[in-house]
PDB file of N, CA and C in Angstrom:
ATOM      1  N   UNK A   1      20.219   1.160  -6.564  1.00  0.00           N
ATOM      2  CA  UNK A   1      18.879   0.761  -6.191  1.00  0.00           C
ATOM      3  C   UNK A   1      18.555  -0.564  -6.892  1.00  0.00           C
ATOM      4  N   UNK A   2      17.516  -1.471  -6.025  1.00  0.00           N
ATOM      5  CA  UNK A   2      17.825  -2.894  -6.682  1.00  0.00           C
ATOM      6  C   UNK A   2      16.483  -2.509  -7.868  1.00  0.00           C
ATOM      7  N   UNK A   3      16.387  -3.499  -8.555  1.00  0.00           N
ATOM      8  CA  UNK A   3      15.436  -3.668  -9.829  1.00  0.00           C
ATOM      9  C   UNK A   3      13.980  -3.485  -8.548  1.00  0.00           C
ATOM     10  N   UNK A   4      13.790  -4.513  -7.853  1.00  0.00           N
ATOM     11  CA  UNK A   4      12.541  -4.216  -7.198  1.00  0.00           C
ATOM     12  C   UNK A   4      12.553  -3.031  -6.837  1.00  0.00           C
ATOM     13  N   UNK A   5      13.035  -2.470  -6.119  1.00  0.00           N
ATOM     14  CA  UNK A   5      12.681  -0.830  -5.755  1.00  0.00           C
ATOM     15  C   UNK A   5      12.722  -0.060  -6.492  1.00  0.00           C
ATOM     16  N   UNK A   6      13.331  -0.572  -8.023  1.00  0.00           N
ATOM     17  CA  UNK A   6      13.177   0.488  -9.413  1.00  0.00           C
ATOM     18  C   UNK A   6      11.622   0.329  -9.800  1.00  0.00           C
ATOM     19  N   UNK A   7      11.124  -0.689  -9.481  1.00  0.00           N
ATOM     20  CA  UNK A   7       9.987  -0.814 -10.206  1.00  0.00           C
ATOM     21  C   UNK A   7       8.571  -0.863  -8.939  1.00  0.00           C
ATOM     22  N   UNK A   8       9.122   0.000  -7.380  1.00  0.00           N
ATOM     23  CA  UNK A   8       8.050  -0.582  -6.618  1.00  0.00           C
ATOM     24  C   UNK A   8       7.954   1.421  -6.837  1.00  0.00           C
ATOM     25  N   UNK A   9       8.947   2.318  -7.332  1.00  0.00           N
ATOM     26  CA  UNK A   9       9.008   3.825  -7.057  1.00  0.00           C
ATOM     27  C   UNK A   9       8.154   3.889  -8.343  1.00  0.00           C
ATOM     28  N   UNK A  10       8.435   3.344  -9.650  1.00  0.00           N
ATOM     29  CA  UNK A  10       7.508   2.779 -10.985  1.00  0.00           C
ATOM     30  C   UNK A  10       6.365   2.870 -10.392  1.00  0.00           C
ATOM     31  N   UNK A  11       5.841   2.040  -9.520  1.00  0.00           N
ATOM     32  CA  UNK A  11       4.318   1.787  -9.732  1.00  0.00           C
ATOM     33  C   UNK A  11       3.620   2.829  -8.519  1.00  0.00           C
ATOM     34  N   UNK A  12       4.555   3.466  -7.376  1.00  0.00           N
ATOM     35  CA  UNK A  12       4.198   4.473  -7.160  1.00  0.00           C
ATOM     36  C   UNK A  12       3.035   5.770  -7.685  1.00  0.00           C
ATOM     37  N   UNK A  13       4.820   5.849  -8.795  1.00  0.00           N
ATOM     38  CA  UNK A  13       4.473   6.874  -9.898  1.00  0.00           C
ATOM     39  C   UNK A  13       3.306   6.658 -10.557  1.00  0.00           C
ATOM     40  N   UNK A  14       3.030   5.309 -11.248  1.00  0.00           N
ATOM     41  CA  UNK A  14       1.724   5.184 -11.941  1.00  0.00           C
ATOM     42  C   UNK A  14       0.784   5.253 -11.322  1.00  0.00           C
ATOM     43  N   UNK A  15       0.632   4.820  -9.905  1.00  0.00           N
ATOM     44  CA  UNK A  15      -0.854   4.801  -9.288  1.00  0.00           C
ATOM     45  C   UNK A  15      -1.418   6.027  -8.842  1.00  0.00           C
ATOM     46  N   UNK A  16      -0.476   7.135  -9.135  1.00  0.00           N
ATOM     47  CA  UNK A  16      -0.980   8.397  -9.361  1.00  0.00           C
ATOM     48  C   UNK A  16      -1.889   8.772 -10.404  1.00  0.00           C
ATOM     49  N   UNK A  17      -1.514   8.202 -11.699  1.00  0.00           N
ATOM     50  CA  UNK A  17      -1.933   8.218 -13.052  1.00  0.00           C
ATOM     51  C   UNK A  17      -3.023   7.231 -13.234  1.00  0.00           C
ATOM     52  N   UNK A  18      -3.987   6.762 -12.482  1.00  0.00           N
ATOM     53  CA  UNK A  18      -4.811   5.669 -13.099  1.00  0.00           C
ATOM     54  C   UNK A  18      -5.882   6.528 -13.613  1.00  0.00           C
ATOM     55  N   UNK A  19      -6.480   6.114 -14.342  1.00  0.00           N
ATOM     56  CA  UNK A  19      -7.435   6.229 -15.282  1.00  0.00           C
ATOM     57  C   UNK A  19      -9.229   6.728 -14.599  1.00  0.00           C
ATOM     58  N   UNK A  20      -8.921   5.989 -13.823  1.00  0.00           N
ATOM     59  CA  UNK A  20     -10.199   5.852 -12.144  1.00  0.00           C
ATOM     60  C   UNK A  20      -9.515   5.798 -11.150  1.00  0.00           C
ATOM     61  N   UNK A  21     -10.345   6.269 -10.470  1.00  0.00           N
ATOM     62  CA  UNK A  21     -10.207   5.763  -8.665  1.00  0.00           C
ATOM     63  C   UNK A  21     -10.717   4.479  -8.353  1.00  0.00           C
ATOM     64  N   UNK A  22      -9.884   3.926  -7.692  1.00  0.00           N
ATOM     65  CA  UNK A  22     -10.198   2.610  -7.486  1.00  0.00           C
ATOM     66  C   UNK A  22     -11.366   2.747  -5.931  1.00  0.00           C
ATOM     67  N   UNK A  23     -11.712   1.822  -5.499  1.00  0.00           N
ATOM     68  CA  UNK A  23     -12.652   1.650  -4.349  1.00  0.00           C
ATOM     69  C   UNK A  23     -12.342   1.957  -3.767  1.00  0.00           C
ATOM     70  N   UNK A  24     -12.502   2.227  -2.070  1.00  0.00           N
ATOM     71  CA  UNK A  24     -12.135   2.181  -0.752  1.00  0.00           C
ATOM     72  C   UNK A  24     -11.100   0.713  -0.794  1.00  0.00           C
ATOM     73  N   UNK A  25     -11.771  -0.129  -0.639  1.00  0.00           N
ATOM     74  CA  UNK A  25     -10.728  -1.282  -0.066  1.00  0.00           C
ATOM     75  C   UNK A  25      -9.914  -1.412  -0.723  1.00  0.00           C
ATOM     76  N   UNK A  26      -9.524  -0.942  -2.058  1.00  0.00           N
ATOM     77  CA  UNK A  26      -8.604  -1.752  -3.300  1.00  0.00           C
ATOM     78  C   UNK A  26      -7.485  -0.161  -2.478  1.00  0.00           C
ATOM     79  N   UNK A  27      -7.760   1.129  -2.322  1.00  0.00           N
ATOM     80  CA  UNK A  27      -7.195   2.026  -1.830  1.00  0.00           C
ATOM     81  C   UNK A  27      -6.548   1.946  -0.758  1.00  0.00           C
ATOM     82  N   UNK A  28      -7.290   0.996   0.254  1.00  0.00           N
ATOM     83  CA  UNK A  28      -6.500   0.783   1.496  1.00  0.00           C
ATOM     84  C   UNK A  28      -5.388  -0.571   1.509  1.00  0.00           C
ATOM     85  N   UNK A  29      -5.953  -1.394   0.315  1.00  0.00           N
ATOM     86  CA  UNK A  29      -4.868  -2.028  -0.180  1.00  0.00           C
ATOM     87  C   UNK A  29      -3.597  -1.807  -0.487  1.00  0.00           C
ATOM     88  N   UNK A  30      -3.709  -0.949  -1.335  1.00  0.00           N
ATOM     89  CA  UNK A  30      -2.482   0.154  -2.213  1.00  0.00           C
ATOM     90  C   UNK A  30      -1.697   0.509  -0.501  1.00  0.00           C
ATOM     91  N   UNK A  31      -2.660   1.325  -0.066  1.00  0.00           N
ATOM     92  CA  UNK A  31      -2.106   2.253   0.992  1.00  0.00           C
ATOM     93  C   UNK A  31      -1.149   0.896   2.103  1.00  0.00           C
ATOM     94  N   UNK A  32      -1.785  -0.028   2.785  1.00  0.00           N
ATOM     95  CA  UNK A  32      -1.040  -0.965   3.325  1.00  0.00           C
ATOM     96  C   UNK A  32       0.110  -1.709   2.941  1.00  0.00           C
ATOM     97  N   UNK A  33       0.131  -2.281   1.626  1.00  0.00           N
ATOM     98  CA  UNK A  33       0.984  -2.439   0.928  1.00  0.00           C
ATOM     99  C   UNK A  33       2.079  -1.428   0.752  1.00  0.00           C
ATOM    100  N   UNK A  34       1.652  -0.586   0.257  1.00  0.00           N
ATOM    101  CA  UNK A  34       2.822   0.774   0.181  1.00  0.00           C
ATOM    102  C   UNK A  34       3.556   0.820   1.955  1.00  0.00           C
ATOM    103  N   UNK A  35       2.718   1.192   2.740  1.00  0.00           N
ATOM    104  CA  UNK A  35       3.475   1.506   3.944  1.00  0.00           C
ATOM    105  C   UNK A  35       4.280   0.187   4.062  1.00  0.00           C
ATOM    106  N   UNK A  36       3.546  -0.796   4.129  1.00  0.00           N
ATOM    107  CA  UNK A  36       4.808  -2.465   4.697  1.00  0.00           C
ATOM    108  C   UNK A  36       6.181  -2.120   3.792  1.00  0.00           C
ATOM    109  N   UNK A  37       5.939  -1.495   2.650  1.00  0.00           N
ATOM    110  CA  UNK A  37       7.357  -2.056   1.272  1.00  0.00           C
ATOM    111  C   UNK A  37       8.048  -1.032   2.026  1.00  0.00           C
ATOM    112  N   UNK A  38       7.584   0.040   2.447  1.00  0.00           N
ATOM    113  CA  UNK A  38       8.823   1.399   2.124  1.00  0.00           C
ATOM    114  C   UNK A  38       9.051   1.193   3.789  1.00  0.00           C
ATOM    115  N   UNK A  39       8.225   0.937   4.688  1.00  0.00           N
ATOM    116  CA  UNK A  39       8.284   1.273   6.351  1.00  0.00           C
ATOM    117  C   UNK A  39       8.476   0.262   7.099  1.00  0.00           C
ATOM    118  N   UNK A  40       8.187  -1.051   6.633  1.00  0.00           N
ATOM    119  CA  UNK A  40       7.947  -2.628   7.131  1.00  0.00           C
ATOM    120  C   UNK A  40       6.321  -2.203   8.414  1.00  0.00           C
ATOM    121  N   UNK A  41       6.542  -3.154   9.431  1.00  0.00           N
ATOM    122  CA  UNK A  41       5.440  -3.587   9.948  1.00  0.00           C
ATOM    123  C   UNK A  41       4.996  -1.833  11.007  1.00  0.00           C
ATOM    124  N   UNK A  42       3.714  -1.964  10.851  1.00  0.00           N
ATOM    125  CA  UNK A  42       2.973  -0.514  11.620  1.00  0.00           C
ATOM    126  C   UNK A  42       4.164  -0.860  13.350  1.00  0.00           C
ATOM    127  N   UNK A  43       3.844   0.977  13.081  1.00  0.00           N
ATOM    128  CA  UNK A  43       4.340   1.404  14.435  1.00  0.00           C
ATOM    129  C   UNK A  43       3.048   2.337  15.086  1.00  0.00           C
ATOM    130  N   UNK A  44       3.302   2.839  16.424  1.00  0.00           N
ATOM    131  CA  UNK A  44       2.368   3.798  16.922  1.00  0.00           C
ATOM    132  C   UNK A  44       1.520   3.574  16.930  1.00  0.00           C
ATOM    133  N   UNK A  45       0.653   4.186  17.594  1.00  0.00           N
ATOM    134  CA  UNK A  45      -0.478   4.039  18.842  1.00  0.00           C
ATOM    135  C   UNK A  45      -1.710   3.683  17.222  1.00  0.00           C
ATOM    136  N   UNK A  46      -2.459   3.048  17.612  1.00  0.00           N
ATOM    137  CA  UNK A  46      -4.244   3.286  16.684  1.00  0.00           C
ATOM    138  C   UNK A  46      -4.848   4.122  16.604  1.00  0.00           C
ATOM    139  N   UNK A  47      -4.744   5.186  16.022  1.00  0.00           N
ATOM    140  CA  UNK A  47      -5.855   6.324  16.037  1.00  0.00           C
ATOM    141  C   UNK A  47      -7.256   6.168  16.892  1.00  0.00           C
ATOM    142  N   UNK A  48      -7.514   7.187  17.457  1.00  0.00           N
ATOM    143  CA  UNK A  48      -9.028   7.325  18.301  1.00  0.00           C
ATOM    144  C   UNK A  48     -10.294   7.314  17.249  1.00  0.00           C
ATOM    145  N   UNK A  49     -10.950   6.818  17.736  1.00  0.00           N
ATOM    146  CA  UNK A  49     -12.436   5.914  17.385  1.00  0.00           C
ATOM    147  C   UNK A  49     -12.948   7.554  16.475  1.00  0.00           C
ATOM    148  N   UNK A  50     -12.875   9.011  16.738  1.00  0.00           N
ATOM    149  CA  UNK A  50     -13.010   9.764  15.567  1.00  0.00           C
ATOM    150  C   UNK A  50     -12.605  10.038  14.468  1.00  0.00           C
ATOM    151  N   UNK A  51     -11.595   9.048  14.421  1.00  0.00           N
ATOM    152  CA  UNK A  51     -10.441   9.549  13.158  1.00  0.00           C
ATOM    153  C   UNK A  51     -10.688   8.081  12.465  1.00  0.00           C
ATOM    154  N   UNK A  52     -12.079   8.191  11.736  1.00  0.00           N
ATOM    155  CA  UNK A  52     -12.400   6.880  10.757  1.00  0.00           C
ATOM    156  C   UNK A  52     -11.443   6.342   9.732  1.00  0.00           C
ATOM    157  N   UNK A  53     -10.705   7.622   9.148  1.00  0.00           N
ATOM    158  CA  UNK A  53      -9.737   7.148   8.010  1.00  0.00           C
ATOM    159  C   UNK A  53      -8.352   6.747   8.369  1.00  0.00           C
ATOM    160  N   UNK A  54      -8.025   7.495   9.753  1.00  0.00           N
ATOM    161  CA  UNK A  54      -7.054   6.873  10.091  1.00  0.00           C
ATOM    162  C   UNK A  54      -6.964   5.369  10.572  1.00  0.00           C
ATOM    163  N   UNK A  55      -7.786   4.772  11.186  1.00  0.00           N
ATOM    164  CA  UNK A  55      -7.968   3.828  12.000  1.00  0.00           C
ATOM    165  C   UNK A  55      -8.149   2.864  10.642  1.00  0.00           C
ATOM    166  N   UNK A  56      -8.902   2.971  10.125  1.00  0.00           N
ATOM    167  CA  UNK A  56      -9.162   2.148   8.922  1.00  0.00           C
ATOM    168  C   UNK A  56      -7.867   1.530   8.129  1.00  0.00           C
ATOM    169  N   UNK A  57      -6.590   2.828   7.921  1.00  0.00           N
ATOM    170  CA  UNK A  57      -5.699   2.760   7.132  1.00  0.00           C
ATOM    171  C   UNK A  57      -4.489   1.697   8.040  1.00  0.00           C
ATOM    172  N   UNK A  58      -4.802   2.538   9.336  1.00  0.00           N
ATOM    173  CA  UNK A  58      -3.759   1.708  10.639  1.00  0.00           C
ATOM    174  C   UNK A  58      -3.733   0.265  10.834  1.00  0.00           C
ATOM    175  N   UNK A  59      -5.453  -0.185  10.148  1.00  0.00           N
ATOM    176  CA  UNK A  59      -6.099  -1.041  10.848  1.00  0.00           C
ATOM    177  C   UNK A  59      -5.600  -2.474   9.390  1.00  0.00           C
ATOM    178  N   UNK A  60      -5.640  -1.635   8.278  1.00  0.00           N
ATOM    179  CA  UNK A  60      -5.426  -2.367   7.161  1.00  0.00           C
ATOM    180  C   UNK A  60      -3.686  -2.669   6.763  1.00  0.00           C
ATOM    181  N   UNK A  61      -3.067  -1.693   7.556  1.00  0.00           N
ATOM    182  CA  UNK A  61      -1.271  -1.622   7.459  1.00  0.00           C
ATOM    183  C   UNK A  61      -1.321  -2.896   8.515  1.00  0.00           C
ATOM    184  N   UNK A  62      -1.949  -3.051   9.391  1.00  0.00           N
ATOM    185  CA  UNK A  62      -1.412  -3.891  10.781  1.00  0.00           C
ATOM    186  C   UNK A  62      -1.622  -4.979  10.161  1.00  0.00           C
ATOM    187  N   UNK A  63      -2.867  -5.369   9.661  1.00  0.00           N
ATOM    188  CA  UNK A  63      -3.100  -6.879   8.872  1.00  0.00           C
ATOM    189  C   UNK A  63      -1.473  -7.474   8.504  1.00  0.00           C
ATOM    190  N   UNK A  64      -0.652  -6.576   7.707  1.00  0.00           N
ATOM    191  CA  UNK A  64       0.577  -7.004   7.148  1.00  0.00           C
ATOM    192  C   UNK A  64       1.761  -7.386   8.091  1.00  0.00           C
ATOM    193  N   UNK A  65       1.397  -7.051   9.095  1.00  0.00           N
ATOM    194  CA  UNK A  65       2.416  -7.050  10.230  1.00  0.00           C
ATOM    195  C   UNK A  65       3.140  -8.499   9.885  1.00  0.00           C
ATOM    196  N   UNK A  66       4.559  -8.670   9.863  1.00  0.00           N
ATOM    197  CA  UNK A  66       5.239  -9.742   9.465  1.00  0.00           C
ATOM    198  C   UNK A  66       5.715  -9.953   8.397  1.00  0.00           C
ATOM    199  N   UNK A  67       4.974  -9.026   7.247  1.00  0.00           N
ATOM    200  CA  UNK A  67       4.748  -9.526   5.871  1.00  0.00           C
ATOM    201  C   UNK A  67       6.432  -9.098   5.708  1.00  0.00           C
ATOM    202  N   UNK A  68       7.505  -9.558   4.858  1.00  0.00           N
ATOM    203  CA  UNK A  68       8.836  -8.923   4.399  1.00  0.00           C
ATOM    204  C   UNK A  68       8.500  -7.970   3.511  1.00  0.00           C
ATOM    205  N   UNK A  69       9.260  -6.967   3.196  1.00  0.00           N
ATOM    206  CA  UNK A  69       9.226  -5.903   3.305  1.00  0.00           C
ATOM    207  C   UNK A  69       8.761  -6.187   1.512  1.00  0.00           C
ATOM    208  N   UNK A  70      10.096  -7.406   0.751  1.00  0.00           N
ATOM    209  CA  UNK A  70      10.269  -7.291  -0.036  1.00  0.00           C
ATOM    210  C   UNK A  70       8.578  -8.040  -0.992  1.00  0.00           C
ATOM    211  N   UNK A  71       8.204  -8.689  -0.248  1.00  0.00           N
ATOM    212  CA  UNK A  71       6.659  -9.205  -0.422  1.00  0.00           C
ATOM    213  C   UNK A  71       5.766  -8.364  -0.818  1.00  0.00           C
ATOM    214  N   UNK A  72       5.544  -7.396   0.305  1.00  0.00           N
ATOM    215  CA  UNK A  72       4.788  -6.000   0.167  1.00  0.00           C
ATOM    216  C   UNK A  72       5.140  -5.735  -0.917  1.00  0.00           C
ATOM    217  N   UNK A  73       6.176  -4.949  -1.530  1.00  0.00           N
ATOM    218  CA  UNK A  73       6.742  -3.937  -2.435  1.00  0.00           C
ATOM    219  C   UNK A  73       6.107  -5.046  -3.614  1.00  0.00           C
ATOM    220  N   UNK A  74       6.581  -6.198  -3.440  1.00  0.00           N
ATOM    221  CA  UNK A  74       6.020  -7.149  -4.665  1.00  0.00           C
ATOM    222  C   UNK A  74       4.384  -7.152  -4.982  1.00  0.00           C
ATOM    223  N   UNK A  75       3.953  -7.064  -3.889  1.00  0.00           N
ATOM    224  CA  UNK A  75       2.093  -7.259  -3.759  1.00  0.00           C
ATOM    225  C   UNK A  75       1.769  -5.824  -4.102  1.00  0.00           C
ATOM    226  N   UNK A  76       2.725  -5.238  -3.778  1.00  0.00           N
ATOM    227  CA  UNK A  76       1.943  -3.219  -4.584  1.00  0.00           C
ATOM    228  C   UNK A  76       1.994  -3.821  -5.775  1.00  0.00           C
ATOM    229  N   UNK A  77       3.521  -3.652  -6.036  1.00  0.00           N
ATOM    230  CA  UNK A  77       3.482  -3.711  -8.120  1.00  0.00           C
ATOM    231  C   UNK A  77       2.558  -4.221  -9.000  1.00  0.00           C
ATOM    232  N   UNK A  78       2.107  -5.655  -8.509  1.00  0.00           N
ATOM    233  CA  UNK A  78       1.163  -6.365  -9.049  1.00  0.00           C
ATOM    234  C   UNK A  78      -0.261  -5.661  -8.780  1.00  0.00           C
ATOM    235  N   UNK A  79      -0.362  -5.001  -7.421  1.00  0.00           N
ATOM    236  CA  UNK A  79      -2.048  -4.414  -7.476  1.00  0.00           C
ATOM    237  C   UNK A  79      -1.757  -3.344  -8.263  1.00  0.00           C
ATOM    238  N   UNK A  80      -1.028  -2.604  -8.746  1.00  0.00           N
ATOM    239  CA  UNK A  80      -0.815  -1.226  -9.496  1.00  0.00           C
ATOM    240  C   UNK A  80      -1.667  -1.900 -11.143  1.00  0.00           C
ATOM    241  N   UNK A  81      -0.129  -2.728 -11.677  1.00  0.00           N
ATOM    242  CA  UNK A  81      -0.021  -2.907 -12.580  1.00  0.00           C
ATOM    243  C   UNK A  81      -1.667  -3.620 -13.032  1.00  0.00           C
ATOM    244  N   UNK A  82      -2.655  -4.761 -11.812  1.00  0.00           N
ATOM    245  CA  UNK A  82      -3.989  -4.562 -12.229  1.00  0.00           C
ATOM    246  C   UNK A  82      -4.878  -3.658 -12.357  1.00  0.00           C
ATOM    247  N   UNK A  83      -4.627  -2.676 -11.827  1.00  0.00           N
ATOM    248  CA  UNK A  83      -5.204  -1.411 -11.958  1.00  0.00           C
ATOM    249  C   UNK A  83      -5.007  -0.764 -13.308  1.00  0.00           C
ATOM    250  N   UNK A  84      -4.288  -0.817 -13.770  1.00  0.00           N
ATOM    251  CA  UNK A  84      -4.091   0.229 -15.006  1.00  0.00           C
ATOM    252  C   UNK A  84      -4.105  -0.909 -16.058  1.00  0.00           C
ATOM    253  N   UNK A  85      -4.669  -1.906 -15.517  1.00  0.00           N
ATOM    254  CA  UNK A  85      -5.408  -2.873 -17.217  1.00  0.00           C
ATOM    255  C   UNK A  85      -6.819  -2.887 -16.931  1.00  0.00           C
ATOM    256  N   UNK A  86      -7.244  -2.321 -15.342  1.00  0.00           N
ATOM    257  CA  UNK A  86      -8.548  -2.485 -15.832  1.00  0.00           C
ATOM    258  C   UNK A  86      -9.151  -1.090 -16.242  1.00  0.00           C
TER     259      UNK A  86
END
């Protein structure tokens, strides 16, 4: 496993452990980021207009569409690792 994916399963692990819950958006951050590193760019349909959290999460993964995979995994670590200094 390369060093980045040693340290993108790392910050996984920690963002379990934070101290607080971070916001909604800093969450759907995490969450978009996470899906681009491990899945690359969204697949499947948009969730229906009742399913607020899904659509939201779908809606914030798609933003990344393009992003390399290895970018993402880089842009988690760094939002983790601000998280657990603040």
């Amino acid at each position: 496993m390369s060093d980045l994916a040693t340290r993108f399963q790392a910050a996984q692990d920690d963002s379990k452990k934070l101290s607080k819950r971070p916001d909604n958006d800093t969450l759907l951050s995490l969450y978009a980021h996470f899906k681009q590193g491990s899945a690359g760019d969204v697949e499947g349909k948009r969730p229906g207009f009742t399913d607020l959290v899904g659509r939201a999460k779908y809606d914030a993964w798609a933003k990344l569409k393009g992003m390399p995979q290895e970018t993402a995994m880089q842009a988690y670590i760094d939002l983790v690792e601000s998280l657990k200094g603040a």
